[in-house]
Structure formats: structure tokens, C-alpha cells
Protein backbone atom coordinates (compact mmCIF):
# COMPACT_ATOMS: atom_id res chain seq x y z
CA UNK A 1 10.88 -48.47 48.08
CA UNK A 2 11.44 -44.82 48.06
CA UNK A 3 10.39 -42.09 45.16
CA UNK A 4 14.15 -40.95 45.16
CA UNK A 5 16.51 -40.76 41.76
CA UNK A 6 19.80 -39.08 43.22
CA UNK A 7 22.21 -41.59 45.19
CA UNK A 8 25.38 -41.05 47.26
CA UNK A 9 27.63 -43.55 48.05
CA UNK A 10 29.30 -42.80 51.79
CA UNK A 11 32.32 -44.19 53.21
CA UNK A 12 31.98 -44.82 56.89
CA UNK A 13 35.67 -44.13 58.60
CA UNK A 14 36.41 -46.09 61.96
CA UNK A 15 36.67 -42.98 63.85
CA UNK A 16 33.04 -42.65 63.05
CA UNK A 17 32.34 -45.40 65.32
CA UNK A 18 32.56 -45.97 68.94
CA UNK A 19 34.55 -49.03 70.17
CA UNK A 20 31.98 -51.44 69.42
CA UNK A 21 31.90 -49.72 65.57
CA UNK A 22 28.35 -47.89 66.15
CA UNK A 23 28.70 -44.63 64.49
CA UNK A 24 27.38 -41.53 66.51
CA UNK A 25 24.27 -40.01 65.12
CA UNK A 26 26.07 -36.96 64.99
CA UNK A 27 27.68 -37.94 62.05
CA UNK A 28 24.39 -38.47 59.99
CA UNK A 29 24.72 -34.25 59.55
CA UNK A 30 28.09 -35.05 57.75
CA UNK A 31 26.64 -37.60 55.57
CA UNK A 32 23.43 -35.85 54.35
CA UNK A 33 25.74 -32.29 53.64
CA UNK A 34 28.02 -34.44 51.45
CA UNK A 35 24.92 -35.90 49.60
CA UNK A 36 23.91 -32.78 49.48
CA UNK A 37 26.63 -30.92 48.08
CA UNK A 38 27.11 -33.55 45.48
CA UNK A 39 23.12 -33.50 44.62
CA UNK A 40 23.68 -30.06 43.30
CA UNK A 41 26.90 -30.88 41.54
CA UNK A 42 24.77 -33.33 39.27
CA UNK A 43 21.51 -31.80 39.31
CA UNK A 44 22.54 -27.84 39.17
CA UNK A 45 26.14 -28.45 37.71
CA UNK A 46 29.68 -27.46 38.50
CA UNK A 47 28.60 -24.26 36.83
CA UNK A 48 26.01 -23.35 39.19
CA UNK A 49 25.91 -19.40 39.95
CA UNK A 50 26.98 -19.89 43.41
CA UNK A 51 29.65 -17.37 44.01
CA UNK A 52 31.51 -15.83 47.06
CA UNK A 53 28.66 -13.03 46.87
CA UNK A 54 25.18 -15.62 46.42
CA UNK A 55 24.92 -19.12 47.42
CA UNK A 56 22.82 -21.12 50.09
CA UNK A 57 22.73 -21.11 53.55
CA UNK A 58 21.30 -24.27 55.96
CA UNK A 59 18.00 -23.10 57.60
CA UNK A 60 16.78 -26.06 58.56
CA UNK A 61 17.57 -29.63 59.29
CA UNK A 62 15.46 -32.77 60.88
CA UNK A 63 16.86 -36.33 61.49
CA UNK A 64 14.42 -38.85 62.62
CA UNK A 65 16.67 -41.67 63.58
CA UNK A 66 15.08 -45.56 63.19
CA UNK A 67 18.13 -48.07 63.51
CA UNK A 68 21.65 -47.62 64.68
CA UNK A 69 24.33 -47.65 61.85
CA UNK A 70 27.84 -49.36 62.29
CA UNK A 71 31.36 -48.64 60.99
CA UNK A 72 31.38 -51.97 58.57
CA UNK A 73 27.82 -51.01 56.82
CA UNK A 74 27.50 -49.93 53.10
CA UNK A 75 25.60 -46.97 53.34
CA UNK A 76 24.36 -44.60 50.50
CA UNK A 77 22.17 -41.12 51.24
CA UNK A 78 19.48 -40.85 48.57
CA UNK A 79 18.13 -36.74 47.95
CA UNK A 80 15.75 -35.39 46.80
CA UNK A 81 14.04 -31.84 46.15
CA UNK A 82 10.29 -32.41 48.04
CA UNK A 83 9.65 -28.62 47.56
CA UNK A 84 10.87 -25.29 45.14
CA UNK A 85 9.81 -22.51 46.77
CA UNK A 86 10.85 -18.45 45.82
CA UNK A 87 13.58 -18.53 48.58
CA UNK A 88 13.89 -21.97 49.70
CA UNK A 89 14.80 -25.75 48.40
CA UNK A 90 13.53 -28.27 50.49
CA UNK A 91 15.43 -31.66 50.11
CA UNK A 92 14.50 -34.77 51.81
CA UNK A 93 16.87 -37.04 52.01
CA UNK A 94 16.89 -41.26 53.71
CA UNK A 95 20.09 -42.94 54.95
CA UNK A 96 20.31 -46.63 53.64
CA UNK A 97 22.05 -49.52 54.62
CA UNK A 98 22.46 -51.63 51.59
CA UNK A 99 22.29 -56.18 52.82
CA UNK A 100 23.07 -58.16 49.89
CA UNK A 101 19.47 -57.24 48.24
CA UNK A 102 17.91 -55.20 50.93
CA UNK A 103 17.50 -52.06 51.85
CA UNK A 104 17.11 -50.47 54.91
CA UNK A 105 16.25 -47.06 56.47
CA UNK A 106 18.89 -45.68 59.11
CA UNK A 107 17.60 -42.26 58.94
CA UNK A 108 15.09 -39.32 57.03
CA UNK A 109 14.56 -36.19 57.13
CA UNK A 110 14.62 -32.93 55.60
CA UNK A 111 17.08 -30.00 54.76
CA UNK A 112 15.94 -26.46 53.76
CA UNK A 113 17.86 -24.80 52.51
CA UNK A 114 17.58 -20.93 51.32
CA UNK A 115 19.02 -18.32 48.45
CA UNK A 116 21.52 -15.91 50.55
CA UNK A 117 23.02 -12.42 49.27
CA UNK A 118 26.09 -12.56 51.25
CA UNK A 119 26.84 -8.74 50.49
CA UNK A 120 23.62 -7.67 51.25
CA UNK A 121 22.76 -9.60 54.11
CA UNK A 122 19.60 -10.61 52.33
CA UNK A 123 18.02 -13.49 50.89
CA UNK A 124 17.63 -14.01 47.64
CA UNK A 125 15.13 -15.91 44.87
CA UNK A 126 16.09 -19.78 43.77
CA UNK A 127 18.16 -18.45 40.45
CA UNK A 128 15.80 -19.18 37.29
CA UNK A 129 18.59 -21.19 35.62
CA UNK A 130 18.71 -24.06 38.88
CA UNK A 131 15.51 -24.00 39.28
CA UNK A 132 14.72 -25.21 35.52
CA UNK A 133 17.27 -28.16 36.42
CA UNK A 134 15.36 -29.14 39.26
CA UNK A 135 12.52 -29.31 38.02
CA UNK A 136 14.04 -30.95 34.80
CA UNK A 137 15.36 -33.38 37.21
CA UNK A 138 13.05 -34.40 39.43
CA UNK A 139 10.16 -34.21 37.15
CA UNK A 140 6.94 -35.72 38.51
CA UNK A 141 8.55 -36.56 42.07
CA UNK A 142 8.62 -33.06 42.63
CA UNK A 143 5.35 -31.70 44.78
């Protein structure tokens, strides 16, 4: 269905939902950063060079929104890196309701994100080391 390797599982909490259980879209942000976050815990490793001084700051997100999603669904976030540039990772990432054997798309979109120098204000190149584990990762899926 979808060229994507790396799968969260996400637990939908009632407050998500509204009191008929539909889940405000606003909480699709909160579902791709945790997919996100644990992406590069399995893909970079806890041992990633992300420090206090250097990490990665949120440039850029889009959400194209095709069905609604409700409290009682079993929904997983699949991610993906789609592009490895100097500066930037571009993930793209699809929100999936999982029906006995089907699957179906709640939401895509993409997340760049880019290489930040918190003490110098600056940003910074994709560290060699991640980068290798990326691509290592993803293999042909990456562009």
C-alpha cells in the first residue's frame, strides 16, 4: 500500500475526541511528532549527537486531511525520510486506521525538519554519522 518501513503505534485518549469521539485534527500534529521522535530513536539511535547545543528544529509541516478519525480507532503513523538534504530531513509520514485487514489513510503529509546550532543561532549540516543510518535504513525508498 505504501513504500513505508518505520511504524508507530498511537493511543487515541478520549479527551482527544469531541462528544461524539471524533478526534480534532489538531491532534494529528501530536501524533506525527511522537512518530517522529520515536523514528529517530530506531533509525538514528538513543545515541544520536543531539545535545542541548545541536539538534533539530520543525521548519515545516503539511497535513492533508482525507477521513475523520475517532477516539475508538487503532491508529498507527508510518515515517519515512522522502529526502536528505545538507541542512534538512524531509519525512513524510500517513496516518492509518487499521479494520480487521484493512488499511486506511486518515492523513499525509510531510515534516522538514532542519540541523540547528542552538549557540550559534545557526544551522547546521545533517551530522555524517545519522545520515549513514538513514540512508542504511531506508535504502532504496529513499529519493
Amino acid at each position: 500500500m505504501h513504500p513505508f518501513k518505520h511504524k508507530t503505534p498511537i493511543q487515541l485518549r478520549f479527551k482527544d475526541g469531541d462528544i461524539m469521539g471524533h478526534v480534532n485534527n489538531a491532534n494529528h500534529l501530536t501524533y506525527i511528532e511522537l512518530a517522529r521522535i520515536k523514528y529517530f530513536e530506531d533509525v538514528v539511535g538513543p545515541d544520536a549527537s543531539w545535545s542541548h547545543q545541536q539538534g533539530i528544529i520543525l521548519a515545516h509541516v503539511s497535513i492533508d486531511y482525507k477521513q475523520p478519525l475517532y477516539v475508538r480507532d487503532q491508529v498507527f503513523v508510518y515515517t519515512r525520510c522522502s529526502k536528505l538534504g545538507k541542512k534538512s530531513i524531509e519525512l513524510s509520514w500517513v496516518i492509518i486506521r487499521e479494520k480487521t485487514s484493512i488499511e486506511e489513510i486518515i492523513a499525509q503529509g510531510v515534516a522538514v525538519l532542519v540541523c540547528y546550532d542552538y549557540t550559534e543561532n545557526k544551522t547546521i549540516e545533517v551530522p555524517e554519522d545519522q545520515k549513514k543510518k538513514i540512508e542504511s535504513y531506508e535504502g532504496d525508498l529513499l529519493r
